[in-house]
Protein backbone atom coordinates (compact mmCIF):
# COMPACT_ATOMS: atom_id res chain seq x y z
CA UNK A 1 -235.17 98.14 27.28
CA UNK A 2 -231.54 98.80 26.44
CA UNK A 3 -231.20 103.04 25.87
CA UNK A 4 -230.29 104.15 23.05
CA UNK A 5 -227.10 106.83 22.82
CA UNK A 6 -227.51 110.50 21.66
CA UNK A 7 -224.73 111.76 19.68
CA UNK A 8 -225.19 115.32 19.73
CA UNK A 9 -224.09 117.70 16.37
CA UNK A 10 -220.08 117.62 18.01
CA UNK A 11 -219.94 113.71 17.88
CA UNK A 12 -221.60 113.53 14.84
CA UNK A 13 -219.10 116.35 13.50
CA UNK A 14 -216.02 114.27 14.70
CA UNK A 15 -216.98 111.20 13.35
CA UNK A 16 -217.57 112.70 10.01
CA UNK A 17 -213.66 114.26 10.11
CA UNK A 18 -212.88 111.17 11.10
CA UNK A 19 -214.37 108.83 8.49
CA UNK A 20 -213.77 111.54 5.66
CA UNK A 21 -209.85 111.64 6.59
CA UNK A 22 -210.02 115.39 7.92
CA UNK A 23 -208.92 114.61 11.34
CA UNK A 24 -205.32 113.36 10.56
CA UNK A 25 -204.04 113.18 6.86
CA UNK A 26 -204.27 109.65 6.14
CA UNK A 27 -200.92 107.45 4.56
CA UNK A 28 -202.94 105.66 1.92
CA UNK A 29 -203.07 105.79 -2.27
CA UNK A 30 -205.28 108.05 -4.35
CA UNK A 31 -207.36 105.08 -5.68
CA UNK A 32 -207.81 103.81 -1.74
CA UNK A 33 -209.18 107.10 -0.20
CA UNK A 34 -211.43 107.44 -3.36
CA UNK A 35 -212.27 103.97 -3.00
CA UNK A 36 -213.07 104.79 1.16
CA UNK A 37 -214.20 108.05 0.28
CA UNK A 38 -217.30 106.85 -2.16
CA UNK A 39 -215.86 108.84 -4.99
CA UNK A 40 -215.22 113.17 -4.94
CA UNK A 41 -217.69 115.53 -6.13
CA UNK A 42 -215.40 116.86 -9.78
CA UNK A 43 -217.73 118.93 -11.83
CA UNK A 44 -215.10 121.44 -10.93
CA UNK A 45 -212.47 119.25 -12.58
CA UNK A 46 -209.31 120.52 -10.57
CA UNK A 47 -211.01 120.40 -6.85
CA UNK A 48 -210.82 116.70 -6.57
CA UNK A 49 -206.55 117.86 -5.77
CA UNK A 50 -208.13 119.91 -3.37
CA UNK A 51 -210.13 117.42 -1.49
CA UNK A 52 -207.17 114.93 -1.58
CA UNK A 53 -204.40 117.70 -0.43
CA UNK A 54 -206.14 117.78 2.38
CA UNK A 55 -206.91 113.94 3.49
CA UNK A 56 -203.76 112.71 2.43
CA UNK A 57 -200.34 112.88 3.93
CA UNK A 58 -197.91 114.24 1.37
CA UNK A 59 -200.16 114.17 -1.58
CA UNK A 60 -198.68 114.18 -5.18
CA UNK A 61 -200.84 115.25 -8.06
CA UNK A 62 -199.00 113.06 -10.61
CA UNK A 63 -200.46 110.24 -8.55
CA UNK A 64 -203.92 111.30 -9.07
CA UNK A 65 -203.29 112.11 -12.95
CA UNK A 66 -201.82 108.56 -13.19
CA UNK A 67 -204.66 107.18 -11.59
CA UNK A 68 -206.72 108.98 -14.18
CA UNK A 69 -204.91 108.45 -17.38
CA UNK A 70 -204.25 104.56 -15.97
CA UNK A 71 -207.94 104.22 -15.98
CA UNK A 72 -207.74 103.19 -12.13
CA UNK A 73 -209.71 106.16 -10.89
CA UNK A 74 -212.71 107.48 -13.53
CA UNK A 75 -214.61 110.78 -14.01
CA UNK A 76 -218.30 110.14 -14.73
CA UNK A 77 -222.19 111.19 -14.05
CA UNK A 78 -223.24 109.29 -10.58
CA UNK A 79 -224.26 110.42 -7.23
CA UNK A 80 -227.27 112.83 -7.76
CA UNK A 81 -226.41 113.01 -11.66
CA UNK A 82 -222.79 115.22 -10.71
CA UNK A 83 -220.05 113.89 -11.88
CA UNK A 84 -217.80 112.21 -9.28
CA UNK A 85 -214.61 110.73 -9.55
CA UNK A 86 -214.39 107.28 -8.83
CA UNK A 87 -212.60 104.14 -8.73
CA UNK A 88 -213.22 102.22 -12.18
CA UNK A 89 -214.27 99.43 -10.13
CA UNK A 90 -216.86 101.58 -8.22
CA UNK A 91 -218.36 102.97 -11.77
CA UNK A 92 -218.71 99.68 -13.13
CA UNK A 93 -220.53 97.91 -10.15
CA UNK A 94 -222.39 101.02 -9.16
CA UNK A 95 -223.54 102.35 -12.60
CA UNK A 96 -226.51 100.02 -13.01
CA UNK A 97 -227.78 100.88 -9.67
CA UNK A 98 -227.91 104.06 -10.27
CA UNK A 99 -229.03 104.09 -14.28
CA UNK A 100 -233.12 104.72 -13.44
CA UNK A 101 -232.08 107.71 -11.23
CA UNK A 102 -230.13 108.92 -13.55
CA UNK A 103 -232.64 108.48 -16.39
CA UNK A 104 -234.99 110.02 -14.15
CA UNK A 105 -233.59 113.31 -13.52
CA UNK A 106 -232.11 114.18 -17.02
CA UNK A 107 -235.18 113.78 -18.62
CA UNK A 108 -237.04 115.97 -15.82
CA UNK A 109 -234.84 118.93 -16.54
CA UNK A 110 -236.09 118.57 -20.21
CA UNK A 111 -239.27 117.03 -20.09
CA UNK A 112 -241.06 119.47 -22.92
CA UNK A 113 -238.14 119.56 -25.33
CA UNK A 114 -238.05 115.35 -25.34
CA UNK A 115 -241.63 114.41 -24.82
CA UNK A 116 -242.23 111.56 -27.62
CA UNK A 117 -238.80 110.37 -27.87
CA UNK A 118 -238.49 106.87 -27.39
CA UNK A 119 -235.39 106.85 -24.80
CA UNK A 120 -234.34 103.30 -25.40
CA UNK A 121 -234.14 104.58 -29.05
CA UNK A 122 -232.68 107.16 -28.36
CA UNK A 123 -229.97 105.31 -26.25
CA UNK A 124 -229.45 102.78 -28.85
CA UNK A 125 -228.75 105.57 -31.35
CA UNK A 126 -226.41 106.85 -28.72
CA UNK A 127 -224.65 103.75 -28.55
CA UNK A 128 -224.06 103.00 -31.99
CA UNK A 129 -222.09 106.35 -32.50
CA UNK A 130 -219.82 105.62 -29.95
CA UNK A 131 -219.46 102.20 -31.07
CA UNK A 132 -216.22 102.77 -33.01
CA UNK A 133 -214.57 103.62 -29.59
CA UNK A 134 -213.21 107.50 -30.62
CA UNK A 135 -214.00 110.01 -27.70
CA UNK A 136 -216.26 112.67 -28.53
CA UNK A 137 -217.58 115.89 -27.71
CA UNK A 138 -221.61 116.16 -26.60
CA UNK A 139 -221.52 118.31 -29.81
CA UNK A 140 -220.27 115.23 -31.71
CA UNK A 141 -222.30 112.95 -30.34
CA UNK A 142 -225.78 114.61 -30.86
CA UNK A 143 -224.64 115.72 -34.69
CA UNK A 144 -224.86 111.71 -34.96
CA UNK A 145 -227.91 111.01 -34.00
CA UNK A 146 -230.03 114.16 -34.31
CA UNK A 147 -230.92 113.57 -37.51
CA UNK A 148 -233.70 111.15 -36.58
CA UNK A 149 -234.81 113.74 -34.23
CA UNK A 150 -235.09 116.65 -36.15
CA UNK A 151 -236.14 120.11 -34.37
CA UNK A 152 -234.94 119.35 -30.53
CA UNK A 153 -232.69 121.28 -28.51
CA UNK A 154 -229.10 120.24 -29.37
CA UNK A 155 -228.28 120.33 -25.32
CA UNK A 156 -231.43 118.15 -24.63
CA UNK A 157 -230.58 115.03 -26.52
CA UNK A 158 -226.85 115.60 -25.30
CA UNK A 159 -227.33 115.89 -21.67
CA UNK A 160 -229.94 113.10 -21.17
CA UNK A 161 -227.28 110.97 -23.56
CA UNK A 162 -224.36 111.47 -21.56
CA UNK A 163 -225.64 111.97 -17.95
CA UNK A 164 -228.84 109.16 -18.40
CA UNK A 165 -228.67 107.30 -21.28
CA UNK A 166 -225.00 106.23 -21.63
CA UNK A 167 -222.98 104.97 -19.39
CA UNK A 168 -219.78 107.42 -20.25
CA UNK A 169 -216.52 108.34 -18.92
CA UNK A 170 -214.83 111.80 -19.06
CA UNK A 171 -211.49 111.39 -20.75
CA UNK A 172 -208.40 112.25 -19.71
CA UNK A 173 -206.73 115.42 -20.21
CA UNK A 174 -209.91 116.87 -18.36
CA UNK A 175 -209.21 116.00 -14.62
CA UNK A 176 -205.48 116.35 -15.03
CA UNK A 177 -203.41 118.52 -12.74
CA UNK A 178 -203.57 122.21 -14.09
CA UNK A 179 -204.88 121.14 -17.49
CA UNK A 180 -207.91 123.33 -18.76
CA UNK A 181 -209.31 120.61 -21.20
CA UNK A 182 -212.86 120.24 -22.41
CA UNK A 183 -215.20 117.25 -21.81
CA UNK A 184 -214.74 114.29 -24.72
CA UNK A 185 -216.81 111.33 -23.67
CA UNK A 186 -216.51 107.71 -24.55
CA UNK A 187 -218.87 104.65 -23.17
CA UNK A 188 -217.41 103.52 -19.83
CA UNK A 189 -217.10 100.11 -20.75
CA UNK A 190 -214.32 101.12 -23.65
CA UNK A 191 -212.64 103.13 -21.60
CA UNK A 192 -212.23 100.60 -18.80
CA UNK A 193 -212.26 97.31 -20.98
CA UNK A 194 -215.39 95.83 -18.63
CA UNK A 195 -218.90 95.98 -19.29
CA UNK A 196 -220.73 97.63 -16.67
CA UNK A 197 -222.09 95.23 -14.06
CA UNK A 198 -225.67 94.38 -14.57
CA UNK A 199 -228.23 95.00 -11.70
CA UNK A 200 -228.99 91.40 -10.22
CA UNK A 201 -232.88 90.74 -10.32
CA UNK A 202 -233.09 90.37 -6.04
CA UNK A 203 -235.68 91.92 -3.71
CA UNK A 204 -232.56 92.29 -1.08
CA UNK A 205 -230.63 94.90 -3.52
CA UNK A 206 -227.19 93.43 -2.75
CA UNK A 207 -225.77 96.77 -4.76
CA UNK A 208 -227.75 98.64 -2.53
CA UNK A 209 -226.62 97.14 0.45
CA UNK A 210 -222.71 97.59 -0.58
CA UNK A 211 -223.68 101.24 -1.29
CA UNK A 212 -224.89 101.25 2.36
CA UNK A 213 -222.02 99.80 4.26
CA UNK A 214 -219.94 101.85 2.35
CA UNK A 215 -221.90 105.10 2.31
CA UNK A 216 -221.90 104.56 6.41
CA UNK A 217 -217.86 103.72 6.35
CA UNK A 218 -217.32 107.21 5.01
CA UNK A 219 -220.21 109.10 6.55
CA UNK A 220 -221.56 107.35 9.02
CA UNK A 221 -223.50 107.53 11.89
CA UNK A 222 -226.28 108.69 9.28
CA UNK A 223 -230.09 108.40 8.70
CA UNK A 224 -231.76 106.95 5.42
CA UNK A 225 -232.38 110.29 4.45
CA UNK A 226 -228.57 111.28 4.41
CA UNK A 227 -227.90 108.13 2.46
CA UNK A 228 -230.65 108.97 -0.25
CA UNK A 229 -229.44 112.50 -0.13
CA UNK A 230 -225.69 111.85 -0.97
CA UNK A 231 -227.01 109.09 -3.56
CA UNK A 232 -229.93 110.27 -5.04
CA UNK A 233 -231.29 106.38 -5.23
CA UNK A 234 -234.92 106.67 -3.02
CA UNK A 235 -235.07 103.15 -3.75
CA UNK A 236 -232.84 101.76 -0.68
CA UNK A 237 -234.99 101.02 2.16
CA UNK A 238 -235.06 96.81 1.03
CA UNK A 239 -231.11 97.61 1.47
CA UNK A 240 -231.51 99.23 5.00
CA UNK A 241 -233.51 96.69 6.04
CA UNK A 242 -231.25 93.50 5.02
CA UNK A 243 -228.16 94.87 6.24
CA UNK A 244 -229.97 96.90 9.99
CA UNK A 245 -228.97 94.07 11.49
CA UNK A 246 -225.30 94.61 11.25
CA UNK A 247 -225.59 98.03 12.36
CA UNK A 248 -225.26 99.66 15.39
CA UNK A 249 -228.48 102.26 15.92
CA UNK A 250 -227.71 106.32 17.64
CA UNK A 251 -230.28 108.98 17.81
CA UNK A 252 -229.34 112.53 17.03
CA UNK A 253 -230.52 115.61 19.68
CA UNK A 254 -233.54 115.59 17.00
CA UNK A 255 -234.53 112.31 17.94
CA UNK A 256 -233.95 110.99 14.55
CA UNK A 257 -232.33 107.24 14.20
CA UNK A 258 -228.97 107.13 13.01
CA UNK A 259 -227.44 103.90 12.10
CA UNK A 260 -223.42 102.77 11.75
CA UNK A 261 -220.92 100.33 11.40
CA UNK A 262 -220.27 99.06 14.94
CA UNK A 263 -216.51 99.00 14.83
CA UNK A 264 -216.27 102.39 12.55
CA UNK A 265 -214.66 105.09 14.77
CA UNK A 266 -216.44 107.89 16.47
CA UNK A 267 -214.07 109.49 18.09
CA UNK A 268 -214.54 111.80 21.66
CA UNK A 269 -216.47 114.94 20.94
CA UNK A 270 -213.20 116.89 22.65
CA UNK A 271 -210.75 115.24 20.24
CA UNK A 272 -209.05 118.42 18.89
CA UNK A 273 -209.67 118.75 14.91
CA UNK A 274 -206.69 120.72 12.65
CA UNK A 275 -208.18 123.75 10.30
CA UNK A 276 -208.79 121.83 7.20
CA UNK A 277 -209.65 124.19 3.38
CA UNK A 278 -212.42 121.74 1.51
CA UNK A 279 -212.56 122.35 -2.22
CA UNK A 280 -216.06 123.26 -3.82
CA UNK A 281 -218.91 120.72 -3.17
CA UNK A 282 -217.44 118.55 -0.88
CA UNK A 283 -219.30 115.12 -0.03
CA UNK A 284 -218.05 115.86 3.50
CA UNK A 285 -220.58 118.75 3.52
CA UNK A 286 -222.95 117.70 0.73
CA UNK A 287 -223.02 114.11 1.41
CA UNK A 288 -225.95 114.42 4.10
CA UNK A 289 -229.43 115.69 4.09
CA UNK A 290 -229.03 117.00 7.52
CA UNK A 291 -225.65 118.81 7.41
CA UNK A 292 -225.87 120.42 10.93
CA UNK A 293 -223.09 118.65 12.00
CA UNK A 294 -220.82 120.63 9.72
CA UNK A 295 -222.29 123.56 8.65
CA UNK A 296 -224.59 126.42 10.46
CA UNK A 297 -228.40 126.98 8.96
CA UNK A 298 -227.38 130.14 8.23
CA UNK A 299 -224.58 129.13 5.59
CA UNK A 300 -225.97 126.18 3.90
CA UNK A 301 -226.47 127.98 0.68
CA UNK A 302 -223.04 128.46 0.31
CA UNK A 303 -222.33 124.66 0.05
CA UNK A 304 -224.54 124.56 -2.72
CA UNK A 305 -223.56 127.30 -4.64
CA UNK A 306 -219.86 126.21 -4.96
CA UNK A 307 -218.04 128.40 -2.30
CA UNK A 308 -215.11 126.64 -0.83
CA UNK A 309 -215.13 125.94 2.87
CA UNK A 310 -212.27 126.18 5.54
CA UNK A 311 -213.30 124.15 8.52
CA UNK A 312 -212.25 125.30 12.06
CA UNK A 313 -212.84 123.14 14.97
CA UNK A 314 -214.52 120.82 12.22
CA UNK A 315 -216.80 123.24 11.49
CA UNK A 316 -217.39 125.72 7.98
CA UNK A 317 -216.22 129.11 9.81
CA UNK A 318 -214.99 130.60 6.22
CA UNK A 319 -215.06 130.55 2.69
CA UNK A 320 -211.55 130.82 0.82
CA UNK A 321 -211.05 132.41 -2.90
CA UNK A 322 -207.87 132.53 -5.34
CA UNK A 323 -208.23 136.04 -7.02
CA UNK A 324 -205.26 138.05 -8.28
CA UNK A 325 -202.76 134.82 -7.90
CA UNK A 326 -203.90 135.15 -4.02
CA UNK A 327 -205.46 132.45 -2.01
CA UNK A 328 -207.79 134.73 0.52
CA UNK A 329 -210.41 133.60 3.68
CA UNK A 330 -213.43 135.34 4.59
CA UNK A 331 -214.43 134.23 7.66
CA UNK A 332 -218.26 133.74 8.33
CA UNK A 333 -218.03 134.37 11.86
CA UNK A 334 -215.19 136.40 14.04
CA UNK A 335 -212.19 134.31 14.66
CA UNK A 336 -210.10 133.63 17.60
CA UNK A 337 -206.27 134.96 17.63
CA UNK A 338 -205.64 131.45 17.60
CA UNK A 339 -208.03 130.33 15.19
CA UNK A 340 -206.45 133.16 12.77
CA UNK A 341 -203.38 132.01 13.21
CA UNK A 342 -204.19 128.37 12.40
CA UNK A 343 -205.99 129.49 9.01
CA UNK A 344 -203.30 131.28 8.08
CA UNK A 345 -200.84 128.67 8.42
CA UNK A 346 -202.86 125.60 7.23
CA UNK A 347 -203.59 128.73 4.13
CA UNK A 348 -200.24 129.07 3.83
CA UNK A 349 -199.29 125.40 3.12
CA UNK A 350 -202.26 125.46 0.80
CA UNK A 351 -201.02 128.11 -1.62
CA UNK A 352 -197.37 126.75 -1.89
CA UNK A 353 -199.25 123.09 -3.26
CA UNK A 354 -201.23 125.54 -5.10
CA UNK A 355 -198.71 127.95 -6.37
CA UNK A 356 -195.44 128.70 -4.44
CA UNK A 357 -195.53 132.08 -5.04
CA UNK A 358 -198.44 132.73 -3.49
CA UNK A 359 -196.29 133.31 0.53
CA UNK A 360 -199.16 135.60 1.84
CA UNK A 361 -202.47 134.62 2.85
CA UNK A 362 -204.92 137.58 3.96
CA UNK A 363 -207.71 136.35 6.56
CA UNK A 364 -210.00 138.94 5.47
């Protein structure tokens, strides 16, 4: 019986810098590393620049806001019902995949306000507002259609319209670099000029099993749970199981079974990782269930409640702030000379792509 490796949380934290492009600044376009990347977490519309300043070897933002306004890159409600920005090939392939999830958890968060409505009504109504392809507001939308639904919460019939209902992108100027724009919404198919892929009838889940061999090209080594936890889709395990034999099987120092591409890299645990800042809600941190390998017990609420990480050694050992036209760390734990040092210079570099006034960067 052959053993099976352990990849303790130092492996497993260099092959997630690795695959997420935090290791060495990879020479690739915006639509590739969103592409590789599965898509950015961008309910905070300008930390998407973040996330990419920081994977990609001299990054421009006019390449990301001519990704956007060229319709190659999307905004739009996926992964766990966020919005993520993603490659207008991955939103149209993806999308139906992911439509019962999504119906799922917007009407949960208003289950008393809809009960009764008919949601493929609903949906249809929906639809036929949009139908003469102008963007719109959530405001606009539900003034078109709340008439045959007199009495329930405005924000109700919006949210599950938008995030469950609909398949919609976010239009352009929201997104754009250092544009404060509000959210006007038009069906994704309009917006891209392709209906949205329909969900083949197979037991084998062929969408599913892209999302996995993707999911572990970005992630990977991972566990089911990690998958269904960066996803939000508990329907995978027909996926898992068609593609398992590809894979290449680890166990973490938990004992749980982690499975991978076989010729993805894991690099050696000593391979020396650069101070990297993460914007807020990183898939690098959020995009597992078990997020040990980045990120102490003791801090996980902070990924979750939108703090921005700096990573030293590859691991969250601050947060980091603009306040006062000052980008500032608080470390979560003391730091090394060194280690100081290095946060203040990768800081540095940070707040001149921020703002280039911004020379001084206090490690609180």
């Amino acid at each position: 019986m052959t053993a099976v490796t352990v990849l303790d949380a130092t492996a497993l934290n260099r092959a997630t810098l690795a695959r997420q492009r935090l290791l060495a600044r990879a020479d690739i376009s915006v639509p590739e590393a969103v592409a590789h990347l599965c898509g950015l977490q961008a309910q905070e519309p300008q930390e998407p620049f973040v996330g990419l300043w920081s994977r990609l070897a001299r990054f421009d933002p006019a390449e990301l806001d001519a990704a956007l306004t060229g319709r190659a890159v999307v905004r739009t409600h996926l992964m766990r019902r966020t919005v993520h920005l993603v490659t207008a090939d991955d939103a149209l392939a993806w999308r139906s995949r992911h439509d019962a999830m999504l119906r799922q958890r917007a009407t949960s968060a208003y289950r008393r306000e809809l009960a009764g409505i008919d949601l493929d009504e609903l949906a249809a109504a929906g639809r036929a507002v949009m139908a003469d392809a102008r963007a719109r507001t959530m405001a606009e939308l539900v003034a078109g259609v709340e008439d045959r639904w007199p009495g329930r919460p405005r924000r109700a019939l919006g949210e599950l319209l938008i995030a469950g209902l609909v398949p919609m992108a976010q239009l352009p100027p929201r997104g754009l670099w250092r544009v404060r724009a509000g959210v006007r919404n038009l069906p994704l198919a309009t917006w891209l000029g392709r209906d949205v892929d329909p969900l083949p009838a197979d037991a084998d889940d062929p969408v599913g099993q892209r999302l996995v061999r993707r999911y572990l090209a970005a992630h990977g080594p991972a566990a089911p749970a990690d998958l269904r936890a960066w996803c939000g889709l508990a329907g995978l395990p027909a996926a898992v199981k068609a593609v398992r034999e590809e894979l290449v099987s680890f166990r973490d120092a938990r004992g749980r079974e982690l499975l991978d591409l076989p010729d993805a890299p894991r690099p050696d645990p000593d391979t020396p990782a650069p101070v990297r800042f993460l914007p807020a809600f990183d898939n690098a941190i959020l995009g597992y269930r078990d997020r040990g390998r980045i990120i102490d017990d003791a801090h996980l609420g902070l990924s979750v409640a939108g703090h921005r990480a700096v990573l030293v050694d590859g691991r969250v050992a601050a947060t980091w702030t603009v306040r006062e036209e000052r980008l500032r760390v608080s470390p979560l734990r003391p730091l090394s000379p060194a280690e100081r040092e290095a946060v203040h210079a990768e800081g540095r570099e940070l707040a001149a792509f921020l703002d280039a006034g911004m020379e001084d960067v206090p490690v609180e």
